[in-house]
N, C-alpha and C. Protein backbone atom coordinates (compact mmCIF):
# COMPACT_ATOMS: atom_id res chain seq x y z
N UNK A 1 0.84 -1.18 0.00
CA UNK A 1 0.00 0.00 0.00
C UNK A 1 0.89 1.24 0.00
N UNK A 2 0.69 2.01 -0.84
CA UNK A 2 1.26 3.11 -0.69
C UNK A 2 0.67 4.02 0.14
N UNK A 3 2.00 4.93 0.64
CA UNK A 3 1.40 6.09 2.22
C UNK A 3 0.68 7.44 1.86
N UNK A 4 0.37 7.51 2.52
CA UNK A 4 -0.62 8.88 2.19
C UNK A 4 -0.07 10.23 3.38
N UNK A 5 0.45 11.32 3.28
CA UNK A 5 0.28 12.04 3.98
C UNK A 5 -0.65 13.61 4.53
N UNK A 6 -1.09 13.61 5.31
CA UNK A 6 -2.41 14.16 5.56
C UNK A 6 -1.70 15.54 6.16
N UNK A 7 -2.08 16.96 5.47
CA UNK A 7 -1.78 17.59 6.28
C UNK A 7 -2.62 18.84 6.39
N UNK A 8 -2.96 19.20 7.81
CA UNK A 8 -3.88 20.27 7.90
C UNK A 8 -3.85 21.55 8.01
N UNK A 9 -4.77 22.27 7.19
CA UNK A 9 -4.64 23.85 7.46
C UNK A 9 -5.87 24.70 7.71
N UNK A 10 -5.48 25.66 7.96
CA UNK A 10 -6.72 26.33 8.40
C UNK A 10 -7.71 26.49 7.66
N UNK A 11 -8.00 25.94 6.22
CA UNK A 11 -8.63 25.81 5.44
C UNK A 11 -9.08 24.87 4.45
N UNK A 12 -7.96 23.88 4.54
CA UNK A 12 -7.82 23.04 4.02
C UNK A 12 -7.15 21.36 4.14
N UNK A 13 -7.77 20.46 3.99
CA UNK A 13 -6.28 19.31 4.24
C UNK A 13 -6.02 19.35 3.02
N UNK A 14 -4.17 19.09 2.68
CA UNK A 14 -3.49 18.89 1.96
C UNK A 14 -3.35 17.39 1.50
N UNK A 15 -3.69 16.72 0.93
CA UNK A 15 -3.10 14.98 0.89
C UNK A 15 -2.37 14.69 -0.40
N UNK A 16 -1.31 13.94 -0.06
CA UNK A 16 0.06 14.44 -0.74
C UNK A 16 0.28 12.66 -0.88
N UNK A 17 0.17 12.35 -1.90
CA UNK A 17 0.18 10.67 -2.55
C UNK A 17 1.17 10.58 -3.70
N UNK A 18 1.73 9.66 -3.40
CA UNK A 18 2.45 9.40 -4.69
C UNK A 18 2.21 9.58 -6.03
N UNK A 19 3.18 10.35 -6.32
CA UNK A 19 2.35 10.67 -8.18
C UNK A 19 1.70 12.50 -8.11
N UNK A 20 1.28 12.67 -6.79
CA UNK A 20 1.01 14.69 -6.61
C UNK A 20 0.07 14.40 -5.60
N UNK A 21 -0.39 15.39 -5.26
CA UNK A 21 -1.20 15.92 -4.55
C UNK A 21 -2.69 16.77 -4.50
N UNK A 22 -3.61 16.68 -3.65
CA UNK A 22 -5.12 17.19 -3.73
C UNK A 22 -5.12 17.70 -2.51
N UNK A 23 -6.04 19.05 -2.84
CA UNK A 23 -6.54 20.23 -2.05
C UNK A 23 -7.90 19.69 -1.30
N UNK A 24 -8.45 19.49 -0.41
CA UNK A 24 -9.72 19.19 0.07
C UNK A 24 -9.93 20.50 1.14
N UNK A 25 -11.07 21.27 0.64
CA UNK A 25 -11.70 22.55 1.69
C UNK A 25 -12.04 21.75 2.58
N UNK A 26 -12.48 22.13 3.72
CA UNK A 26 -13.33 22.06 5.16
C UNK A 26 -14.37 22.69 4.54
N UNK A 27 -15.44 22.28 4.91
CA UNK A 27 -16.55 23.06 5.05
C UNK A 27 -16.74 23.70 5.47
N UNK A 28 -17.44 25.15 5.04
CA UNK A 28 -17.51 26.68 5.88
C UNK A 28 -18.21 26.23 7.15
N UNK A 29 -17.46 26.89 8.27
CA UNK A 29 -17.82 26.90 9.49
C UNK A 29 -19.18 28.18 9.56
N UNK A 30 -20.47 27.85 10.57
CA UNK A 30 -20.64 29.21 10.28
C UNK A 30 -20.40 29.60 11.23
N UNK A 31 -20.33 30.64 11.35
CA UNK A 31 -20.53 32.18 12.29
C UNK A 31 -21.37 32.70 13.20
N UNK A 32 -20.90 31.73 14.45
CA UNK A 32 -21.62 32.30 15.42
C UNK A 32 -21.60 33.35 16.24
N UNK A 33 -21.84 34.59 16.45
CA UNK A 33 -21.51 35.69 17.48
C UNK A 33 -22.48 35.78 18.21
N UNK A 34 -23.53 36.03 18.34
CA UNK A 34 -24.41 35.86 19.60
C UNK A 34 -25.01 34.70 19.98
N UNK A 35 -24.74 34.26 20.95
CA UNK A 35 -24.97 32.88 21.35
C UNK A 35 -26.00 33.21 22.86
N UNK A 36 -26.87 32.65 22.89
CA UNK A 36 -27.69 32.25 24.10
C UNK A 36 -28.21 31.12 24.39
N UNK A 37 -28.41 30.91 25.69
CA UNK A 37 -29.55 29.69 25.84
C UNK A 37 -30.85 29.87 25.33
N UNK A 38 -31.35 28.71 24.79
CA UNK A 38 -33.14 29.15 24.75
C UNK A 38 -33.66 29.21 26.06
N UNK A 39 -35.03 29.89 25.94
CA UNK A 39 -35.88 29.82 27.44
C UNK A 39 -35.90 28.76 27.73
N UNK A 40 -36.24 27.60 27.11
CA UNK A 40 -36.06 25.97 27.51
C UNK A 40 -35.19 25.63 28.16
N UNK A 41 -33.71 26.23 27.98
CA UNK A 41 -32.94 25.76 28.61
C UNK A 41 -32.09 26.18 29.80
N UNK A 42 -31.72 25.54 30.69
CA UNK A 42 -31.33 26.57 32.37
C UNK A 42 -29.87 25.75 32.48
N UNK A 43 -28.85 26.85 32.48
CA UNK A 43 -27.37 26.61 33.08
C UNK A 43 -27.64 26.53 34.90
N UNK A 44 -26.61 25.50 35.52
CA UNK A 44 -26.89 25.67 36.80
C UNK A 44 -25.40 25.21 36.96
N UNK A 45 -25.12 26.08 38.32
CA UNK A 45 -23.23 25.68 38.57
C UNK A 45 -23.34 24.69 39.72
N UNK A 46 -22.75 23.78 39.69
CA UNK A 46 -22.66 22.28 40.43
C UNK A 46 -21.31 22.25 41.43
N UNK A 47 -20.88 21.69 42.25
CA UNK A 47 -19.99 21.71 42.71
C UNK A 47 -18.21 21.20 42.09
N UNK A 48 -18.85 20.50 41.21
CA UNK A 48 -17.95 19.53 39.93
C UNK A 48 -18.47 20.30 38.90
N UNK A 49 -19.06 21.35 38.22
CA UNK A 49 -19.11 21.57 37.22
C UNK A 49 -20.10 22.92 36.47
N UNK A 50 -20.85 21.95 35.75
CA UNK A 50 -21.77 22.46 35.63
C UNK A 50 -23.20 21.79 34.63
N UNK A 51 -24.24 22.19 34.91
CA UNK A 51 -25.61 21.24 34.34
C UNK A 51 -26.09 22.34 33.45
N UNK A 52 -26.07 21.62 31.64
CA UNK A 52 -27.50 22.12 31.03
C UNK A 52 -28.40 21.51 31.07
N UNK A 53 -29.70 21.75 31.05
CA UNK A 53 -30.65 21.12 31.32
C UNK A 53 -31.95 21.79 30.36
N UNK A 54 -32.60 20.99 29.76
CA UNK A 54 -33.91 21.35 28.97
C UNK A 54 -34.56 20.60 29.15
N UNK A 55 -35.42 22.15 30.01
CA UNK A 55 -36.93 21.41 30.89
C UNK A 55 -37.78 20.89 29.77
N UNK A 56 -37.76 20.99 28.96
CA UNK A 56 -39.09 20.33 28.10
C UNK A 56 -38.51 18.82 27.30
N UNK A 57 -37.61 18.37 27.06
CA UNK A 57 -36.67 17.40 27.11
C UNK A 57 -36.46 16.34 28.08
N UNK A 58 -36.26 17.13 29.21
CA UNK A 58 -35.31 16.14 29.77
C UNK A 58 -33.86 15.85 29.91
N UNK A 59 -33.40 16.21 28.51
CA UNK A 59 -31.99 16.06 28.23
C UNK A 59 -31.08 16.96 29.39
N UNK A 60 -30.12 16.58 29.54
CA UNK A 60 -29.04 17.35 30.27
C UNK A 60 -27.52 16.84 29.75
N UNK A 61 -26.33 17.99 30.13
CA UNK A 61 -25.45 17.58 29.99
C UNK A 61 -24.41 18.17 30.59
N UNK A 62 -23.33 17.30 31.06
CA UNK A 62 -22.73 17.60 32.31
C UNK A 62 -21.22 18.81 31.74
N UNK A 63 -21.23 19.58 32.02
CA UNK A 63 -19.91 20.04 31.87
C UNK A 63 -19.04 20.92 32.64
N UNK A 64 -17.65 20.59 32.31
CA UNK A 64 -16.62 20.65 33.83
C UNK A 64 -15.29 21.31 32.85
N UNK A 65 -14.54 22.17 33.96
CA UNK A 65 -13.41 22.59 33.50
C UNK A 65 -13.53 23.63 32.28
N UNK A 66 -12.91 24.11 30.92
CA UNK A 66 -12.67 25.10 30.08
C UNK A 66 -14.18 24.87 29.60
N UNK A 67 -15.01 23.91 29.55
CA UNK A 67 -16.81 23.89 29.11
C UNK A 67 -17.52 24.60 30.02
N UNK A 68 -17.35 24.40 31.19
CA UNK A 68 -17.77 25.06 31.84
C UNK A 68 -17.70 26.51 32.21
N UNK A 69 -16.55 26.94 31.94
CA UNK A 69 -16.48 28.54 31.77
C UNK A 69 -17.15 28.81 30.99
N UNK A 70 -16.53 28.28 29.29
CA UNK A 70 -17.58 29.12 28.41
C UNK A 70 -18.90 29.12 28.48
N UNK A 71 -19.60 27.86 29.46
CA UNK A 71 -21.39 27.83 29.32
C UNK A 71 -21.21 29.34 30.45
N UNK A 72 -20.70 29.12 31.33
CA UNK A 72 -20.90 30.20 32.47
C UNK A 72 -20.53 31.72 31.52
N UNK A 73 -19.53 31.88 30.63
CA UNK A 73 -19.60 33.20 29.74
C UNK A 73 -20.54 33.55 29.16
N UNK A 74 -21.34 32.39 28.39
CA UNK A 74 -22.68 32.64 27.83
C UNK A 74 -23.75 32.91 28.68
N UNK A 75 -23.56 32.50 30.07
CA UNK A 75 -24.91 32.35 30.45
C UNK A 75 -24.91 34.53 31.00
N UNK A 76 -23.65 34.52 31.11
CA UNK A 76 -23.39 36.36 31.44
C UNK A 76 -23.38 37.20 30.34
N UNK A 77 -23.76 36.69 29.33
CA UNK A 77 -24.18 37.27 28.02
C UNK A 77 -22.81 37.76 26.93
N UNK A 78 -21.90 36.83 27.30
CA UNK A 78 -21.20 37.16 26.40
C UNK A 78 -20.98 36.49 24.91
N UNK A 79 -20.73 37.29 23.94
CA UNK A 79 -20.63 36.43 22.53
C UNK A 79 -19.32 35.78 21.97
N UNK A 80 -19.60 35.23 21.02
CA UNK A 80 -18.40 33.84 20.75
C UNK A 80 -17.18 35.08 20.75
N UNK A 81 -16.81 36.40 20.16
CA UNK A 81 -15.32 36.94 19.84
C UNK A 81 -15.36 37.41 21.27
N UNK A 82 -16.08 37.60 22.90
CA UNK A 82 -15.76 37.62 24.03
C UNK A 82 -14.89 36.58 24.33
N UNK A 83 -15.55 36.12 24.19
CA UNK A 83 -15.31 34.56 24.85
C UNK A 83 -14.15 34.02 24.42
N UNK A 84 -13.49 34.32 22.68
CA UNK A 84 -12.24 33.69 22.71
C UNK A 84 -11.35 34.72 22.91
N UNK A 85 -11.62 36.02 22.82
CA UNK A 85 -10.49 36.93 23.60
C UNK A 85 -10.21 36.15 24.64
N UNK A 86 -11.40 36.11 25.65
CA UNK A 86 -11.11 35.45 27.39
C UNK A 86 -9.79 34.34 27.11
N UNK A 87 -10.65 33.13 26.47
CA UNK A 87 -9.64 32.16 26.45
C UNK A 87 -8.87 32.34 25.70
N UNK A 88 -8.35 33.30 24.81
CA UNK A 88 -6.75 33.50 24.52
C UNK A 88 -6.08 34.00 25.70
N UNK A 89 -6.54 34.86 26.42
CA UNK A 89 -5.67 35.43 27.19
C UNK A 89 -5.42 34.65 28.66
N UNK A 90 -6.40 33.36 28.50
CA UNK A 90 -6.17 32.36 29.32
C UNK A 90 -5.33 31.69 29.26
N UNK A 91 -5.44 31.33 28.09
CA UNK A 91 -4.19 30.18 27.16
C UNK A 91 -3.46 30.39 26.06
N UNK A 92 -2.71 31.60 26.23
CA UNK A 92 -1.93 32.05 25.40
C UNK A 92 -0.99 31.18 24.33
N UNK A 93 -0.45 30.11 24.79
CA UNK A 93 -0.06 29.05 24.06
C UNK A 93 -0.54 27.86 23.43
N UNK A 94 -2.36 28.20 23.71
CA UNK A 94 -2.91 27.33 23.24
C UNK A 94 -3.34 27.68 21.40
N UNK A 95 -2.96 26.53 20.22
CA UNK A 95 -3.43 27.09 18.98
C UNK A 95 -4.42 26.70 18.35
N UNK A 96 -5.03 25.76 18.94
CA UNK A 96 -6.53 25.84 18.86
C UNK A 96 -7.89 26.06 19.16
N UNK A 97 -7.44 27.25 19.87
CA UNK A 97 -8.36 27.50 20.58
C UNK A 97 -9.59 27.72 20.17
N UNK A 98 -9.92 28.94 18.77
CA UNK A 98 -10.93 28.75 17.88
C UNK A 98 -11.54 27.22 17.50
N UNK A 99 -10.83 27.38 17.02
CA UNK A 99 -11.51 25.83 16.45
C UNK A 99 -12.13 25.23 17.22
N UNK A 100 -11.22 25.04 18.91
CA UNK A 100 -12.05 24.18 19.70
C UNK A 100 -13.32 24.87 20.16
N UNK A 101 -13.03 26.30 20.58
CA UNK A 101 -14.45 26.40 20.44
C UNK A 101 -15.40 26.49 19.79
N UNK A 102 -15.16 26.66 18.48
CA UNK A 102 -16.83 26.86 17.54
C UNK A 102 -16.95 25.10 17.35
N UNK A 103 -16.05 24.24 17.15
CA UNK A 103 -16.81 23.04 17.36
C UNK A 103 -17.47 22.82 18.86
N UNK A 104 -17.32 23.61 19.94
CA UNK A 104 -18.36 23.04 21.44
C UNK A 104 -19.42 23.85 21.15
N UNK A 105 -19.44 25.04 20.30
CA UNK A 105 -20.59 25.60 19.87
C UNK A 105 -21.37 25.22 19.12
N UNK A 106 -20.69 24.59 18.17
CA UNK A 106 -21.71 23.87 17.17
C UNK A 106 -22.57 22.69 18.01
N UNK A 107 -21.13 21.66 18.75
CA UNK A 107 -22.49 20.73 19.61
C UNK A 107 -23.43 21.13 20.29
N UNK A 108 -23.26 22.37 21.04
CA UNK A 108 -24.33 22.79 21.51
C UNK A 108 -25.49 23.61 20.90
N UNK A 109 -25.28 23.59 19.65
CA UNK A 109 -26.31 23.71 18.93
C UNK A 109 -27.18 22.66 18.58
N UNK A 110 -26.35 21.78 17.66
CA UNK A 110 -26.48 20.99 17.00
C UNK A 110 -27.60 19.65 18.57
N UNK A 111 -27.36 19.76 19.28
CA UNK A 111 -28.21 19.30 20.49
C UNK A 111 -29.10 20.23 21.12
N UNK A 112 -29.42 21.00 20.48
CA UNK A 112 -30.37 22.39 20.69
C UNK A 112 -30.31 22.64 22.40
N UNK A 113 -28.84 22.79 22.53
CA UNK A 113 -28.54 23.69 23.98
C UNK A 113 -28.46 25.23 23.60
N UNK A 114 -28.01 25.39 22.64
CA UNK A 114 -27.83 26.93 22.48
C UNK A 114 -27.78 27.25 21.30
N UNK A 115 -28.46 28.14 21.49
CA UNK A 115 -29.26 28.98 19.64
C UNK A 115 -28.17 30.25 19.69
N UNK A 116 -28.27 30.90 18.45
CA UNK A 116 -27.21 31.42 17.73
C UNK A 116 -28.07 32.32 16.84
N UNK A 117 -27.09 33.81 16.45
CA UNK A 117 -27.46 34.66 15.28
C UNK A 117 -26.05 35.39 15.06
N UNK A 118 -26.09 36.01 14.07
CA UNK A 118 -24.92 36.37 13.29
C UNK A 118 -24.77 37.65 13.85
């Protein structure tokens, strides 16, 4: 089998095969800046963490440590470019920090914890 090497960019993976190479986009992320809970749903701070919870659901989900700040940033009304100022200046050496967060944003969409507008 011949090797394949995979390499990522902020826009793109590179995959680089014997014989040349192909460009593959990511799919546009979108753009979340105002982020809230719905009325359905209630942040509560736990001693370990923290609970979303949607009363009309049922569903909940537990989150602890750098999740838990950002639910607690949102729940004080701040929007996604707050929020990664905060955690840059938390984790200055951290380089994914974007990324990691608009993917915990998206799950929490995407599990209708938290709705979004541009």
């Amino acid at each position: 089998m011949n090797p394949l090497l995979l390499i990522f960019r902020q826009t793109v993976i590179v995959i680089y095969y014997p014989g040349g190479r192909v460009n593959v986009p990511f799919p546009e992320r979108r753009r979340m800046e105002n982020i809230e809970y719905p009325d359905n749903v209630v942040f509560r701070e736990e001693p370990e963490g923290g609970i979303l919870f949607n009363v009309d659901t049922g569903e909940m989900k537990l989150v602890e440590n750098v999740a838990w700040g950002i639910c607690d940033l949102i729940e004080k009304g701040k929007t996604r470019s707050q929020i990664l100022k905060i955690l840059t200046e938390l984790y200055p050496d951290e380089t994914d920090l974007e990324i990691d967060l608009d993917s915990f944003l998206e799950e929490l969409v995407e599990t209708r914890f938290l709705i979004t507008s541009e």
